[in-house]
N, C-alpha and C. Protein backbone atom coordinates (compact mmCIF):
# COMPACT_ATOMS: atom_id res chain seq x y z
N UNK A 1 -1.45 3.82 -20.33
CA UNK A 1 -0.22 3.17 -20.72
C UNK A 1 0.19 2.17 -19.65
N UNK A 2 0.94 1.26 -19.77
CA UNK A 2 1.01 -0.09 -18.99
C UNK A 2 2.61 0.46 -18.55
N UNK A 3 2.53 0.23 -17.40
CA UNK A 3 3.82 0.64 -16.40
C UNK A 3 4.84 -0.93 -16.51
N UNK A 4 5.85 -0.73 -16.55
CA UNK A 4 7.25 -2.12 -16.19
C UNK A 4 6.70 -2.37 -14.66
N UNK A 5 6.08 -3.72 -14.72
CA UNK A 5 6.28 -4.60 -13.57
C UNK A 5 7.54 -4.39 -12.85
N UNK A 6 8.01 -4.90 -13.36
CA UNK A 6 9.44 -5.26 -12.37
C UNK A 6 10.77 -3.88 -12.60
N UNK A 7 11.13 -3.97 -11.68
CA UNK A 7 11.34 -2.41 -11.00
C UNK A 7 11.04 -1.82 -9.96
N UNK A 8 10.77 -0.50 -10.33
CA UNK A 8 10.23 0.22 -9.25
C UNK A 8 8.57 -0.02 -8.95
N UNK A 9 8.00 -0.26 -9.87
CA UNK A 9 6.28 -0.99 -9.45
C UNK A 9 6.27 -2.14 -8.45
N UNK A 10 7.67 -2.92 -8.45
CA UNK A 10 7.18 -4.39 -7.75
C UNK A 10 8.00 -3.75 -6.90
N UNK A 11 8.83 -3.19 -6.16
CA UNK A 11 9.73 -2.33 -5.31
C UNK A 11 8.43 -1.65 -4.78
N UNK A 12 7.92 -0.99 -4.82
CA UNK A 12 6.93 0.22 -4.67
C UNK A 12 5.90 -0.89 -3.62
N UNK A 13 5.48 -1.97 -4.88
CA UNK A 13 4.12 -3.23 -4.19
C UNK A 13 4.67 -3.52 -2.77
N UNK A 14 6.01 -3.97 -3.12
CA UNK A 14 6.78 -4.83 -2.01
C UNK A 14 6.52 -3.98 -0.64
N UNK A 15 7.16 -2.40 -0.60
CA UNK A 15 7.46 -1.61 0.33
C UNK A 15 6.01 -1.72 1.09
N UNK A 16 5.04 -1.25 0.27
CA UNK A 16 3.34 -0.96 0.65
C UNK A 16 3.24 -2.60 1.70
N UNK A 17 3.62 -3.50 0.87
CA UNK A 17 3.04 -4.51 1.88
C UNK A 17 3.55 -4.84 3.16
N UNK A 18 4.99 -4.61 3.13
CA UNK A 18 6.02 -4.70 4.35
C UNK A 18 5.63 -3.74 5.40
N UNK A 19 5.09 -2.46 4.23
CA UNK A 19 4.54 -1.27 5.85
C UNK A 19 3.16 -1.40 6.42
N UNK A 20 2.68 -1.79 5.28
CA UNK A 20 1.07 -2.40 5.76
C UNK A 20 0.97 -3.44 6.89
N UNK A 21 1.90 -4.34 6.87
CA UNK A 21 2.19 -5.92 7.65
C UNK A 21 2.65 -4.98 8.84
N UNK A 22 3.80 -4.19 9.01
CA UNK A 22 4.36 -3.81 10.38
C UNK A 22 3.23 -2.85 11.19
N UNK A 23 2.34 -2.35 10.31
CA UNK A 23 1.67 -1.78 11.03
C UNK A 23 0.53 -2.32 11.58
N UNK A 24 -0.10 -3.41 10.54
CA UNK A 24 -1.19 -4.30 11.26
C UNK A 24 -0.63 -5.02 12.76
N UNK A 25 0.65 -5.38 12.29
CA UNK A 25 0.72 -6.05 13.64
C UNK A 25 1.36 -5.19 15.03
N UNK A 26 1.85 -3.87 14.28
CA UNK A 26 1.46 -2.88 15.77
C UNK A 26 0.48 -2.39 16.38
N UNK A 27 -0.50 -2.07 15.78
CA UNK A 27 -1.72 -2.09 16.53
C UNK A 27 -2.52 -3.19 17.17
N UNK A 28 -2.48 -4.08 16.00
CA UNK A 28 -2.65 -5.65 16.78
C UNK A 28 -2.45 -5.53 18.52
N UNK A 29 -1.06 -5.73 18.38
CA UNK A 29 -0.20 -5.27 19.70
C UNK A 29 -0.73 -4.50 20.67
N UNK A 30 -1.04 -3.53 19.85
CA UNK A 30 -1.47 -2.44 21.02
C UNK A 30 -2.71 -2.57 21.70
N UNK A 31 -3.56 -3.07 20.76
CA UNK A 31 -4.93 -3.08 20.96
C UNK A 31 -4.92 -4.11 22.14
N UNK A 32 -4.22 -5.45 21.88
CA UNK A 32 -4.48 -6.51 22.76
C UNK A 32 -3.34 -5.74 24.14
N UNK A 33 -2.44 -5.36 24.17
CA UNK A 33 -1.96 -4.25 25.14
C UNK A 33 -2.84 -3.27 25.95
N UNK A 34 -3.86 -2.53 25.19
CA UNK A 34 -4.91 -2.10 26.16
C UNK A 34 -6.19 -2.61 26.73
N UNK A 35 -6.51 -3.20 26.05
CA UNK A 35 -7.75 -4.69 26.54
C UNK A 35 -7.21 -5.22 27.79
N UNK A 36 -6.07 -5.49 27.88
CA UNK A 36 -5.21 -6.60 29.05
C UNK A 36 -5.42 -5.16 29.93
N UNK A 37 -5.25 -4.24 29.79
CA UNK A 37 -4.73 -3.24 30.48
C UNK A 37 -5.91 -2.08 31.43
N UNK A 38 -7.05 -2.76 30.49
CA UNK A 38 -8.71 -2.02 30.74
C UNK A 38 -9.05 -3.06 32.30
N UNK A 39 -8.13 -4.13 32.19
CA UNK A 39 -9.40 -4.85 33.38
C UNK A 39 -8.31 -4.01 35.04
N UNK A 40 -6.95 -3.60 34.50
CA UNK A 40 -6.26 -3.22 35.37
C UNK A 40 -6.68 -2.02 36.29
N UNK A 41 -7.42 -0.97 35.14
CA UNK A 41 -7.57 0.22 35.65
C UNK A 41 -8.89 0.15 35.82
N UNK A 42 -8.61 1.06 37.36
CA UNK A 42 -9.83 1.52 37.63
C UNK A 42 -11.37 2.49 37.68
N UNK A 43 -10.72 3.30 37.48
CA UNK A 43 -11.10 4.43 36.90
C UNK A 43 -12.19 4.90 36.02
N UNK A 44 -13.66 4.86 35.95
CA UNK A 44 -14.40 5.05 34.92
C UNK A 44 -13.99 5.50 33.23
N UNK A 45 -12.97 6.84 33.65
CA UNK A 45 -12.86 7.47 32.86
C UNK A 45 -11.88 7.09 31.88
N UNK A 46 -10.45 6.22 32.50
CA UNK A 46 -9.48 6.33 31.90
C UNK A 46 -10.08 5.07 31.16
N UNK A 47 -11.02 3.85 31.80
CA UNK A 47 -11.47 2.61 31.03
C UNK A 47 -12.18 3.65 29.87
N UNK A 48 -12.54 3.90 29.36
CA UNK A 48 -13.84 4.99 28.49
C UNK A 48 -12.81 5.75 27.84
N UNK A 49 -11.48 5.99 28.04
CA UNK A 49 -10.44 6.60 26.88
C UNK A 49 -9.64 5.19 26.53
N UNK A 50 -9.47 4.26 27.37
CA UNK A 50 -8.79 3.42 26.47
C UNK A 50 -10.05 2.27 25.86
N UNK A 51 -10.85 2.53 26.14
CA UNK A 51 -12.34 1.88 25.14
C UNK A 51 -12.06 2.19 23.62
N UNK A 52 -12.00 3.50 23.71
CA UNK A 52 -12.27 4.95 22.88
C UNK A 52 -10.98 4.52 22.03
N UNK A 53 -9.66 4.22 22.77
CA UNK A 53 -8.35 3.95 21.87
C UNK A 53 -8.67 2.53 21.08
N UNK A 54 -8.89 1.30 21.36
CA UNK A 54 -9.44 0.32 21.26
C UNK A 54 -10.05 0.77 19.92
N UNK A 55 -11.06 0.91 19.92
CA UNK A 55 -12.33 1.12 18.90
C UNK A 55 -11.71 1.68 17.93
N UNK A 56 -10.75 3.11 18.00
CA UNK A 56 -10.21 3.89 16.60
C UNK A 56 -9.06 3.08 16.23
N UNK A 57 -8.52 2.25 17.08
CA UNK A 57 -6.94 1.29 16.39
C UNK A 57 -8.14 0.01 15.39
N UNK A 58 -8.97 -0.34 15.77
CA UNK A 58 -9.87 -1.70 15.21
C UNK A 58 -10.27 -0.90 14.56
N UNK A 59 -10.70 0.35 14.10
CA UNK A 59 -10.77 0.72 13.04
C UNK A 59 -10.21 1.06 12.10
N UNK A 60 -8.95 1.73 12.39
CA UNK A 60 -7.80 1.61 11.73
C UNK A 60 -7.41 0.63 10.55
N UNK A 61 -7.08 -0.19 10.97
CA UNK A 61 -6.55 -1.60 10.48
C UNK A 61 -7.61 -2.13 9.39
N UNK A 62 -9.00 -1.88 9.77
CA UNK A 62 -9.70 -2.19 8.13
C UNK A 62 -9.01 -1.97 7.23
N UNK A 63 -8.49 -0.33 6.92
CA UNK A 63 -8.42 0.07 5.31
C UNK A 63 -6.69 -0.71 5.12
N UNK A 64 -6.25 -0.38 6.34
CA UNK A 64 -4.86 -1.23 6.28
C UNK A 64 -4.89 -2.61 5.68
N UNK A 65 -5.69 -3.62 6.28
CA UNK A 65 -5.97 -4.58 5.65
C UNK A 65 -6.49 -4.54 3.85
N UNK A 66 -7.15 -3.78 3.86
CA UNK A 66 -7.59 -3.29 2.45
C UNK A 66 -6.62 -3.01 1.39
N UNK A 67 -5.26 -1.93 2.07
CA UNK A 67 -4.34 -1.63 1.50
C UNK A 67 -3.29 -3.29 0.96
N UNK A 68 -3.51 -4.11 2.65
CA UNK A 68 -2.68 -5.08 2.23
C UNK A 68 -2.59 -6.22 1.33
N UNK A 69 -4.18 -6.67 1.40
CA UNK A 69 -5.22 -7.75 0.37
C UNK A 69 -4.88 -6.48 -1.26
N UNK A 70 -5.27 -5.52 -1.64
CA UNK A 70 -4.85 -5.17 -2.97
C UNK A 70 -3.49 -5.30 -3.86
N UNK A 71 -2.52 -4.48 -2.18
CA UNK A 71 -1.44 -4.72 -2.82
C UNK A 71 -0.57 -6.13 -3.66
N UNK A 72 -1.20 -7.32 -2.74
CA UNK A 72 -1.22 -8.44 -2.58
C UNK A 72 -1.88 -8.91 -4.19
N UNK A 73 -2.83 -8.57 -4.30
CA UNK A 73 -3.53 -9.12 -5.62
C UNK A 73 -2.60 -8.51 -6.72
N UNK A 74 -2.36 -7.17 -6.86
CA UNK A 74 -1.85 -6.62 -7.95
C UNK A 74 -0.13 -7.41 -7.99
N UNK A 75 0.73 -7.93 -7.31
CA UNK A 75 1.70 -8.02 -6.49
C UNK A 75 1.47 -9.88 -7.58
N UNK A 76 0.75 -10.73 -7.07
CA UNK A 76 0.54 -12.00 -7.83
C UNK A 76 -0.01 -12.01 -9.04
N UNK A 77 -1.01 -11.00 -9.50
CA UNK A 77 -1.16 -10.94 -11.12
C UNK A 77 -0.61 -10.02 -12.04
N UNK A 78 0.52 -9.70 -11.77
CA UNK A 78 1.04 -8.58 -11.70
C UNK A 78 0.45 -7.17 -12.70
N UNK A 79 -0.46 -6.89 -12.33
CA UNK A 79 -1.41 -5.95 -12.91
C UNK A 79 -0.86 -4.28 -12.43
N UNK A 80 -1.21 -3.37 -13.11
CA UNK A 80 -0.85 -2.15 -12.78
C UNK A 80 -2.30 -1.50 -13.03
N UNK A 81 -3.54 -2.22 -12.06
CA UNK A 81 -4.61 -1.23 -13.07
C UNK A 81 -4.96 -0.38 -11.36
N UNK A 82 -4.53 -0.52 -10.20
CA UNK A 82 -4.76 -0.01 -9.24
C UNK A 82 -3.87 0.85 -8.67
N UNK A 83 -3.03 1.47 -9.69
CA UNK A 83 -1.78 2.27 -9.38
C UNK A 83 -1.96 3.46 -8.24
N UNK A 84 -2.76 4.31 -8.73
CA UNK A 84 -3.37 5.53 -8.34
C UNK A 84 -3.51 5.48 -6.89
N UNK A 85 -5.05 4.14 -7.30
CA UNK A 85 -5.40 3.99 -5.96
C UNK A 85 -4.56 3.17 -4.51
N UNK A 86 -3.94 2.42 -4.98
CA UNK A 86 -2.60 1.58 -4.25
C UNK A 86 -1.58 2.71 -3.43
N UNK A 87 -1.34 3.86 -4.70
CA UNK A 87 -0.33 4.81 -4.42
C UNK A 87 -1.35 6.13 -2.67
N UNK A 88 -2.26 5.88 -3.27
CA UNK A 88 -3.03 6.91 -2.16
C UNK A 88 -3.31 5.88 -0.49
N UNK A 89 -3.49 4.63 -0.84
CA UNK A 89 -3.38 4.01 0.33
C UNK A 89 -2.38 3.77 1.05
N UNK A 90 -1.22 3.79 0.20
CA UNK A 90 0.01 3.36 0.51
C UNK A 90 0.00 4.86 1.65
N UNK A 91 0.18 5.86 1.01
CA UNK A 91 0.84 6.72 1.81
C UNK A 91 -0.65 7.06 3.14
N UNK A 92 -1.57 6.74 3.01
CA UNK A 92 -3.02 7.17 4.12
C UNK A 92 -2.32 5.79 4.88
N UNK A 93 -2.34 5.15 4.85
CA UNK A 93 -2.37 3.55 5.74
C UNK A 93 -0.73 3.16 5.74
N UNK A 94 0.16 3.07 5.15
CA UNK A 94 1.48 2.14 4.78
C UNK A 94 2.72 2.37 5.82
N UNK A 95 2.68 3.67 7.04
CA UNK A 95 3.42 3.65 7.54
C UNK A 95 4.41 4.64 6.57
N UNK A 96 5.49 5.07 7.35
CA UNK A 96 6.52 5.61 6.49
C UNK A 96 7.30 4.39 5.39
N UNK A 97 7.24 3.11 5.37
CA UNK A 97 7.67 2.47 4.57
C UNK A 97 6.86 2.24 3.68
N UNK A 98 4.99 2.43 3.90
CA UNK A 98 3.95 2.35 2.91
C UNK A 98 4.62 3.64 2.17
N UNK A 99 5.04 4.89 2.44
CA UNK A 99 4.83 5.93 2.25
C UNK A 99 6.23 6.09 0.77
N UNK A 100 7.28 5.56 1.30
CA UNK A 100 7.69 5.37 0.14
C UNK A 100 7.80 4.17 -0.89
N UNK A 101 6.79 3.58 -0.66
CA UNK A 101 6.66 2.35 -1.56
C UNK A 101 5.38 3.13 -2.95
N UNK A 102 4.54 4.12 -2.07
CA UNK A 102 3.86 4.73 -3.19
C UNK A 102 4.54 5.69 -3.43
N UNK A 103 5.32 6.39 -3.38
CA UNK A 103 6.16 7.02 -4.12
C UNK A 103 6.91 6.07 -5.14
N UNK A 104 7.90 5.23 -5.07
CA UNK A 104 7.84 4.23 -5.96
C UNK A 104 6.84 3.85 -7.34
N UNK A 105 5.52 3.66 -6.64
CA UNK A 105 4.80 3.27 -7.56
C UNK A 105 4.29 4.42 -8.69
N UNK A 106 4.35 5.85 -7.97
CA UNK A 106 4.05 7.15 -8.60
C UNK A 106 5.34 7.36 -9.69
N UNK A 107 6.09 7.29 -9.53
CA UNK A 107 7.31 7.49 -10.15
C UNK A 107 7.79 6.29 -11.19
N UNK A 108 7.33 4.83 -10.92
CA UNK A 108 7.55 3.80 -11.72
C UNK A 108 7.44 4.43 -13.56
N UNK A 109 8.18 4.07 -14.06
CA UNK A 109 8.26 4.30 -15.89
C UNK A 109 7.45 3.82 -15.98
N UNK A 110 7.06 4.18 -17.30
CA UNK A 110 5.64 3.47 -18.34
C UNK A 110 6.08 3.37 -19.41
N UNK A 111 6.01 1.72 -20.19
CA UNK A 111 6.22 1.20 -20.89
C UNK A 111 5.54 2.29 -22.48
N UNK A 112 6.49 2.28 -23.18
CA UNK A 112 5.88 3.28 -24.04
C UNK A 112 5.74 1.98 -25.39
N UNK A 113 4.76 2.21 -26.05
CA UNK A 113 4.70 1.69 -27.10
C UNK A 113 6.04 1.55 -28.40
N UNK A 114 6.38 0.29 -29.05
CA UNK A 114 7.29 0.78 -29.90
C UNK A 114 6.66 1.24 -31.29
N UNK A 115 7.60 2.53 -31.73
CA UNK A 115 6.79 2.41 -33.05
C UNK A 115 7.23 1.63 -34.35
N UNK A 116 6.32 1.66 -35.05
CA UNK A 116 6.69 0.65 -36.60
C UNK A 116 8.16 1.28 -36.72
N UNK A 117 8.81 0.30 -37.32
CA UNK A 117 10.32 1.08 -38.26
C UNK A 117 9.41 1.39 -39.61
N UNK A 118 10.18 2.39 -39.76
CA UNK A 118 9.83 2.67 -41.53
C UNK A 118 11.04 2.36 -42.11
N UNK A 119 10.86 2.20 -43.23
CA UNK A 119 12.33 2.01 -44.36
C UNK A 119 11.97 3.09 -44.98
N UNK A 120 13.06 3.89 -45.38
CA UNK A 120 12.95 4.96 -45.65
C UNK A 120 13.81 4.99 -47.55
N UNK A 121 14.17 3.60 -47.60
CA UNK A 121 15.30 3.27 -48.80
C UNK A 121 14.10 3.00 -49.72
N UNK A 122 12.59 2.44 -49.28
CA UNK A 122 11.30 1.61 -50.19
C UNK A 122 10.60 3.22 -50.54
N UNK A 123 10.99 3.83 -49.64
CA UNK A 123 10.42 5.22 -49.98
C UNK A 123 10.40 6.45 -51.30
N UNK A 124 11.69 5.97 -51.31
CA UNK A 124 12.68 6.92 -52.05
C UNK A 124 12.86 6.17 -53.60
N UNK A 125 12.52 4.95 -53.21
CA UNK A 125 12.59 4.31 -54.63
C UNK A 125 11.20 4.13 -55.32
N UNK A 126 10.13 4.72 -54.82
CA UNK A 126 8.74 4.51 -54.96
C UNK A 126 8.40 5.31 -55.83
């Protein structure tokens, strides 16, 4: 069944992308925060944990990006065929504002079909 765009689906899109965006660019942040911060320290070990931090934040941010490019597509064509999957990224990747933007999208109404009118007066006279 085809969900109402506008509402809580484009409320829901919106939230996912706003938490997706704040979070790409906190790690962003961070990442270029510990790089600057690797040539400071000396230490074999502590360079080799913030390597280690480095590597899992740049990994991070793939599916984030992933989350953000979908939401983004469904968001301009306004399609509802990635609900499910939008709604599970949102809350794995979106931040607490991803987190209720797929709630949003879980909860969005679905357009229900109308049914035929009958005349019930052509009936009775039949």
């Amino acid at each position: 069944m085809k969900t109402k765009f506008e509402g809580e689906y484009k409320t829901g899109l919106t939230l996912i992308i706003v938490g997706s965006s704040i979070l790409i660019g906190i790690l962003g942040i961070m990442v270029i925060v510990l790089l600057v911060s690797i040539a400071v320290i000396g230490s074999a070990t502590q360079v080799a944990v913030f390597i280690g931090l480095v590597v899992f934040m740049s990994i991070f941010i793939a599916p984030t990006i992933v989350t953000l490019v979908l939401a983004s597509i469904e968001r301009k064509h306004k399609t509802t065929k990635r609900r499910v999957a939008l709604a599970v990224l949102g809350i794995i990747f979106g931040s607490v504002i991803g987190i209720i933007g797929a709630i949003f999208l879980l909860v969005a109404k679905e357009e229900s079909p109308t049914p035929p009118v009958e005349n019930k007066d052509q009936e009775i006279k039949a």
